[in-house]
PDB file of N, CA and C in Angstrom:
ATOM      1  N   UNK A   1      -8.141 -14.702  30.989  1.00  0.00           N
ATOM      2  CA  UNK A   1      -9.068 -15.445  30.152  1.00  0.00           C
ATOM      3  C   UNK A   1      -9.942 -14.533  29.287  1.00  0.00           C
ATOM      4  N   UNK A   2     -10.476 -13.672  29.640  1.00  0.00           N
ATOM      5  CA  UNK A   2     -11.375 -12.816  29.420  1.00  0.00           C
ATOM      6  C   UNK A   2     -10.528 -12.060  27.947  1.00  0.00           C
ATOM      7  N   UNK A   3      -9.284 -11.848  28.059  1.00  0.00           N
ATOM      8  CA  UNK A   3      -8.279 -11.501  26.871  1.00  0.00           C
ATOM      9  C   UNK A   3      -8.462 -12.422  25.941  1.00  0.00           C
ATOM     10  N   UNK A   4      -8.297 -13.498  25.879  1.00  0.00           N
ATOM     11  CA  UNK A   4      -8.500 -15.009  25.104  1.00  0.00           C
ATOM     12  C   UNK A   4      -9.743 -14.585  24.222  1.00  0.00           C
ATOM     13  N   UNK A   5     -10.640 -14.044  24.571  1.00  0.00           N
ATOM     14  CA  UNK A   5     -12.092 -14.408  24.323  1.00  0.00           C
ATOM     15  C   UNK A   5     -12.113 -13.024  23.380  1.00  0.00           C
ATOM     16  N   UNK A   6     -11.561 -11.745  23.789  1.00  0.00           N
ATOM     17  CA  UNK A   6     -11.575 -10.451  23.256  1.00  0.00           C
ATOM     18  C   UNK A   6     -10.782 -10.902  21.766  1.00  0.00           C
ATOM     19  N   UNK A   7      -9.776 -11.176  21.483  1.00  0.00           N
ATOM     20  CA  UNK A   7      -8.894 -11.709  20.850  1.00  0.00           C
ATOM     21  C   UNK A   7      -9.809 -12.705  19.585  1.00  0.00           C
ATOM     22  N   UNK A   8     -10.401 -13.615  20.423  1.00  0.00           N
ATOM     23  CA  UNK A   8     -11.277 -14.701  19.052  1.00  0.00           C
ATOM     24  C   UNK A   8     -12.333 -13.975  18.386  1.00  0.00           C
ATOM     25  N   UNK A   9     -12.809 -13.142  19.295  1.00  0.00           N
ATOM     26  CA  UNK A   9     -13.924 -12.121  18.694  1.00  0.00           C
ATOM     27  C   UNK A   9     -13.477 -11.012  17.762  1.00  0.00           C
ATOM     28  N   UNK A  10     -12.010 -10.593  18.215  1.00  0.00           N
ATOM     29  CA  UNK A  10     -11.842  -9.248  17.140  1.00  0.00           C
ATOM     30  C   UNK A  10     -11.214 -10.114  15.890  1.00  0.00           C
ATOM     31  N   UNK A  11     -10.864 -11.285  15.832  1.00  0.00           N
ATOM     32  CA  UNK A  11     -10.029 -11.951  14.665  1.00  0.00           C
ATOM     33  C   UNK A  11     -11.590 -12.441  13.604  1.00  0.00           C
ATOM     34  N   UNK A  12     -12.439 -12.543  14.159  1.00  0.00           N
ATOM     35  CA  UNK A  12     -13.604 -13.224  13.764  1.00  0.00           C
ATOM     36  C   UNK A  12     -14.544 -12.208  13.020  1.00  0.00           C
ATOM     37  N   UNK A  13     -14.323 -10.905  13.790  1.00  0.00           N
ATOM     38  CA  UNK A  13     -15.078  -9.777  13.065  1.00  0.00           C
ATOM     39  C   UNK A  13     -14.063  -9.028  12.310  1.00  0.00           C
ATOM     40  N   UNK A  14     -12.938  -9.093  12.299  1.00  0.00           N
ATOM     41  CA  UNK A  14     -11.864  -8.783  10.891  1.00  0.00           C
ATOM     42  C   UNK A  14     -11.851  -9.382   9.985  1.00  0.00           C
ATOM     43  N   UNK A  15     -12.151 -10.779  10.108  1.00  0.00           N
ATOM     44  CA  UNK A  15     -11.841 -11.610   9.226  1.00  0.00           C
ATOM     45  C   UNK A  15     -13.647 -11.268   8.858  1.00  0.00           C
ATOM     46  N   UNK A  16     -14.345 -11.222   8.956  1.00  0.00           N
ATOM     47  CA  UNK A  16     -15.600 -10.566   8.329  1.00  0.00           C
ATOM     48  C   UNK A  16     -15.806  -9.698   7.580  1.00  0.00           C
ATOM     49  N   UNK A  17     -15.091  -8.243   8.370  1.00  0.00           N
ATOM     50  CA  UNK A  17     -15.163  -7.238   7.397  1.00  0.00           C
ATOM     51  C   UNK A  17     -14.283  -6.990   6.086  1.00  0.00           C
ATOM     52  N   UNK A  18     -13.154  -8.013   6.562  1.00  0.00           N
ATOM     53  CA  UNK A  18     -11.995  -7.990   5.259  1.00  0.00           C
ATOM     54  C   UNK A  18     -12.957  -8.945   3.988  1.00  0.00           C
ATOM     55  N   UNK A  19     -14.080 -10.015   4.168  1.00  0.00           N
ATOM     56  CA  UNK A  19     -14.808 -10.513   3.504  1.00  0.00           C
ATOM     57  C   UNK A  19     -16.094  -9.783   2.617  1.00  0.00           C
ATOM     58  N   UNK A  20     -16.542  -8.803   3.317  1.00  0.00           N
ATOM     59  CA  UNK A  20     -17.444  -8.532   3.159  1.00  0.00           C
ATOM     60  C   UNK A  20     -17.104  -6.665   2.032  1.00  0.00           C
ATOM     61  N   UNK A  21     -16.081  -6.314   2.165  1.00  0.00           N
ATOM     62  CA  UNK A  21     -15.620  -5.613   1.814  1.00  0.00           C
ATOM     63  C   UNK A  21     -15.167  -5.250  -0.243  1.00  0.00           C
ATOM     64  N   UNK A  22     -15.169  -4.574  -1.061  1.00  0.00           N
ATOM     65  CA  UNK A  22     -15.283  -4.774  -2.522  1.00  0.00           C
ATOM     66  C   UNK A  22     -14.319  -3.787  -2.916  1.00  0.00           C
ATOM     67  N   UNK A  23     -13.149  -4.547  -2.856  1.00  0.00           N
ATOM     68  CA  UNK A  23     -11.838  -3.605  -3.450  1.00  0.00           C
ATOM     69  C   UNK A  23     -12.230  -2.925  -4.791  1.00  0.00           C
ATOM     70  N   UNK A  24     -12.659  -3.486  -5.519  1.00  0.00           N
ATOM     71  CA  UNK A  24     -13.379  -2.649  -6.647  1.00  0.00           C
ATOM     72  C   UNK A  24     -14.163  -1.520  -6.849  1.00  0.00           C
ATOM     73  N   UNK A  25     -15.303  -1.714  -5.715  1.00  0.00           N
ATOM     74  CA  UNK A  25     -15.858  -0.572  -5.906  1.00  0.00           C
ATOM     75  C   UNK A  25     -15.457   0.274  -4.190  1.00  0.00           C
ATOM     76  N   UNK A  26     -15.028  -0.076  -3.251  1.00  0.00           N
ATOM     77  CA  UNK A  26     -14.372   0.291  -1.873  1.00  0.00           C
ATOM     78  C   UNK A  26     -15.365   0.515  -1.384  1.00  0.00           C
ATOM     79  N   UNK A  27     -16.742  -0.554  -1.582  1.00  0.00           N
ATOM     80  CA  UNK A  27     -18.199  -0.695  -0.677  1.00  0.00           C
ATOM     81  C   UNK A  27     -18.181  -2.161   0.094  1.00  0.00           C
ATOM     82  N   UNK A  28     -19.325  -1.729   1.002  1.00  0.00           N
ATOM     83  CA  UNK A  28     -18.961  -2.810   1.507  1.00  0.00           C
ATOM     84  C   UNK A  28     -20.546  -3.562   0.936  1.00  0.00           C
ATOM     85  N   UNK A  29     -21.011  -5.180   0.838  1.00  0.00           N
ATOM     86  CA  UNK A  29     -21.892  -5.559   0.394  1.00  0.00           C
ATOM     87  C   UNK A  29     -23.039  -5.135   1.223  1.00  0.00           C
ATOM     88  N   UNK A  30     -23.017  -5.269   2.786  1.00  0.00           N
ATOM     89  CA  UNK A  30     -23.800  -5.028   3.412  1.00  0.00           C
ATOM     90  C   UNK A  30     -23.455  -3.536   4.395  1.00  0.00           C
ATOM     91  N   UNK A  31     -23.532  -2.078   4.027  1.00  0.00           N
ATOM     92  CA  UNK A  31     -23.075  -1.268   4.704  1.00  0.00           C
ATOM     93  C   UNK A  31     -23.185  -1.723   6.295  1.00  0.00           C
ATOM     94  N   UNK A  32     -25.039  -1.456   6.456  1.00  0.00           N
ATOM     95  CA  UNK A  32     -25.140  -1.717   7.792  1.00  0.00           C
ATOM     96  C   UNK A  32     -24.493  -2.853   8.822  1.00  0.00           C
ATOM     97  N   UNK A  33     -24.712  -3.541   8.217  1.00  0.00           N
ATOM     98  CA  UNK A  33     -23.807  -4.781   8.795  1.00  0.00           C
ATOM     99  C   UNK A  33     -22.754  -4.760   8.993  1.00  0.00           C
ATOM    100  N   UNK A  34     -21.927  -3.360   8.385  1.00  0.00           N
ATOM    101  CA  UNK A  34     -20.347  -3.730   7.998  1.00  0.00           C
ATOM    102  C   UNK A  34     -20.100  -2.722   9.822  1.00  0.00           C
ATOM    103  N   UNK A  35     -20.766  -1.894   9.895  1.00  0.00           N
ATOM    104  CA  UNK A  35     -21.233  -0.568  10.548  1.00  0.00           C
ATOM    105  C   UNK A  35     -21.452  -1.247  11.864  1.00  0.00           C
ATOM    106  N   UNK A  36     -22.060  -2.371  12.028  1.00  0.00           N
ATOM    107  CA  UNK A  36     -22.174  -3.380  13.465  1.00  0.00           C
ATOM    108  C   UNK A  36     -21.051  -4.325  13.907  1.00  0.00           C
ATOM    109  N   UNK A  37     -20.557  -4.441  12.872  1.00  0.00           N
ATOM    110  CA  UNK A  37     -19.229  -5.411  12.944  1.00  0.00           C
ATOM    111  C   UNK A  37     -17.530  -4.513  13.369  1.00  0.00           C
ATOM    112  N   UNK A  38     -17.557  -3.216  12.387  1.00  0.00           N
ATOM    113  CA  UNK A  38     -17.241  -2.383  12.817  1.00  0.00           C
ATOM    114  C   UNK A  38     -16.851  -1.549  14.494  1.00  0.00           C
ATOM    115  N   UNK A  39     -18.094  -1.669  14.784  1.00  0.00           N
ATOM    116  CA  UNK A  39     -18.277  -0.860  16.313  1.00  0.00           C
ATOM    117  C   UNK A  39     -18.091  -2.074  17.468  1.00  0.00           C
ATOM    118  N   UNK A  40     -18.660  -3.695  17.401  1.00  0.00           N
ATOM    119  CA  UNK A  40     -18.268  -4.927  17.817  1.00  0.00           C
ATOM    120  C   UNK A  40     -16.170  -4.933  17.706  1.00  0.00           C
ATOM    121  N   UNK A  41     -15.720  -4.867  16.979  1.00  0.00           N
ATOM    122  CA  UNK A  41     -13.947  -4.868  16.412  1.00  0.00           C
ATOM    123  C   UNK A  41     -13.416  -4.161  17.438  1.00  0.00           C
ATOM    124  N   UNK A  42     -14.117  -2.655  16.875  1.00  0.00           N
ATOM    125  CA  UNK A  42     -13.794  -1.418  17.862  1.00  0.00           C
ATOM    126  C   UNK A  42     -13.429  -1.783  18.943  1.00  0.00           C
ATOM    127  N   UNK A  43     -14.610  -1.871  19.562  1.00  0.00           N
ATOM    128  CA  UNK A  43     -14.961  -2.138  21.144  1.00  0.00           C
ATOM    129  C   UNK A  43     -14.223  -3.778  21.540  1.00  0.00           C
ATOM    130  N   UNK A  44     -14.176  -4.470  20.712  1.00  0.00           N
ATOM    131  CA  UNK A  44     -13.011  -5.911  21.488  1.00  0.00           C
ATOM    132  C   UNK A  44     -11.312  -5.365  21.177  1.00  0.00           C
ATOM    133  N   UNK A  45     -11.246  -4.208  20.340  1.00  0.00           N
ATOM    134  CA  UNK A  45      -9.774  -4.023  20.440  1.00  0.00           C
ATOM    135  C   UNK A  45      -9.808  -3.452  21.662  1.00  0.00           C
ATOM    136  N   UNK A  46     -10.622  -2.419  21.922  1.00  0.00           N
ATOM    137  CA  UNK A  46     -10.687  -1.489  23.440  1.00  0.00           C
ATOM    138  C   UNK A  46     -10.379  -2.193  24.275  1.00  0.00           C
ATOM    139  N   UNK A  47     -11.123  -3.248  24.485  1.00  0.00           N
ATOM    140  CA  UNK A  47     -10.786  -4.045  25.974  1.00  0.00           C
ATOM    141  C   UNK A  47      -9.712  -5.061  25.770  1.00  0.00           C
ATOM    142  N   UNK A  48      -8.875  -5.583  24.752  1.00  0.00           N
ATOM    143  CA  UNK A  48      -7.900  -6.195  24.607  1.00  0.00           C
ATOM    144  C   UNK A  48      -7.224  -5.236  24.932  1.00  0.00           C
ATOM    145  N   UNK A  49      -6.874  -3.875  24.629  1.00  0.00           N
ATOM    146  CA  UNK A  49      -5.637  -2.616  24.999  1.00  0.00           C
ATOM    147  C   UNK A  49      -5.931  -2.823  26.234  1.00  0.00           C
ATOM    148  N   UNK A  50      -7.042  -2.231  26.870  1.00  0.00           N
ATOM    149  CA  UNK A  50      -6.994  -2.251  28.520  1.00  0.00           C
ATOM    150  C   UNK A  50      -7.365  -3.474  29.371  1.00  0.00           C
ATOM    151  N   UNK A  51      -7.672  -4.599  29.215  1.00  0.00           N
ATOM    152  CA  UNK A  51      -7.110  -5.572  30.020  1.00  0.00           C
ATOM    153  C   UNK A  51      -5.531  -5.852  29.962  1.00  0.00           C
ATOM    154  N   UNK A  52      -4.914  -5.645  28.785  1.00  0.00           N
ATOM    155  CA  UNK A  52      -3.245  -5.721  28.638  1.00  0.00           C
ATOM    156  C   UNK A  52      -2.506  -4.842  29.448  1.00  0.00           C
ATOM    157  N   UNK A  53      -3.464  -3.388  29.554  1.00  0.00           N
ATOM    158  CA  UNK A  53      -2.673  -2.414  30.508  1.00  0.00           C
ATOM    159  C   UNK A  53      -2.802  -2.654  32.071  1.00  0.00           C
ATOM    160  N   UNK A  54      -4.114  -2.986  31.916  1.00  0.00           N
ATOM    161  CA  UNK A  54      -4.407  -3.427  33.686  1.00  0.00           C
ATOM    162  C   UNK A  54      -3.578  -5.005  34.056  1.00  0.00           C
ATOM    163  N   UNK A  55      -3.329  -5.500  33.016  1.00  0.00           N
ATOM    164  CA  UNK A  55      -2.729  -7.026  33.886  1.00  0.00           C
ATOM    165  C   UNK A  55      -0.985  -6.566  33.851  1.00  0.00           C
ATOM    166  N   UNK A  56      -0.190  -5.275  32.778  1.00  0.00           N
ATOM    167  CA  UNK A  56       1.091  -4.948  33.363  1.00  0.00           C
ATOM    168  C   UNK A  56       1.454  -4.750  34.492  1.00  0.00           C
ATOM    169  N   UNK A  57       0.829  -4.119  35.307  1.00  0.00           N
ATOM    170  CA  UNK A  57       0.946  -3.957  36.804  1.00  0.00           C
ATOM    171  C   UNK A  57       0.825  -4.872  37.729  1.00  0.00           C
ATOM    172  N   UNK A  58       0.302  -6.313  36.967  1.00  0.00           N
ATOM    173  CA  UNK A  58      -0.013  -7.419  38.326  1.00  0.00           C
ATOM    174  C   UNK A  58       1.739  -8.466  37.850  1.00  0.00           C
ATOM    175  N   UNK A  59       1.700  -8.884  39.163  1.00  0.00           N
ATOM    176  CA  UNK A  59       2.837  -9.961  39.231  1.00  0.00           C
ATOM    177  C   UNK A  59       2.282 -10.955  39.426  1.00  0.00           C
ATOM    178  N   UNK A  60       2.813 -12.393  39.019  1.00  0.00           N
ATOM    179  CA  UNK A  60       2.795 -13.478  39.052  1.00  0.00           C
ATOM    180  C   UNK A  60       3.223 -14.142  40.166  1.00  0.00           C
ATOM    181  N   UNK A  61       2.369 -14.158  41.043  1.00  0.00           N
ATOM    182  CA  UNK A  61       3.432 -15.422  42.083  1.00  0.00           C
ATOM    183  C   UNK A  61       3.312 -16.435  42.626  1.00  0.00           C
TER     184      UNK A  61
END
């Protein structure tokens, strides 16, 4: 479950920074903000990789 939740959060803060972002000038509107959203992404991909690695080893039964 806890994967579920990592997952809505990193799609939610991508889909932010891909918004917030200015192909034109390759700034973002709000640096700082981009910089919190950023390190939030980071850190929910982290624990999506390692809850995925820690649940390979469990079986279903």
């Amino acid at each position: 479950m806890p994967n579920f939740s990592f997952a809505i959060i990193a799609i939610i803060l991508g889909v932010s920074l891909y918004r917030q972002f200015d192909y034109e000038t390759l700034t973002f509107e709000k640096p700082a903000l981009a910089v919190v959203y950023l390190v939030a992404f980071a850190l929910s991909i982290f624990f999506l990789i390692k809850g995925r690695k820690k649940n390979e080893g469990k079986t279903d039964a």
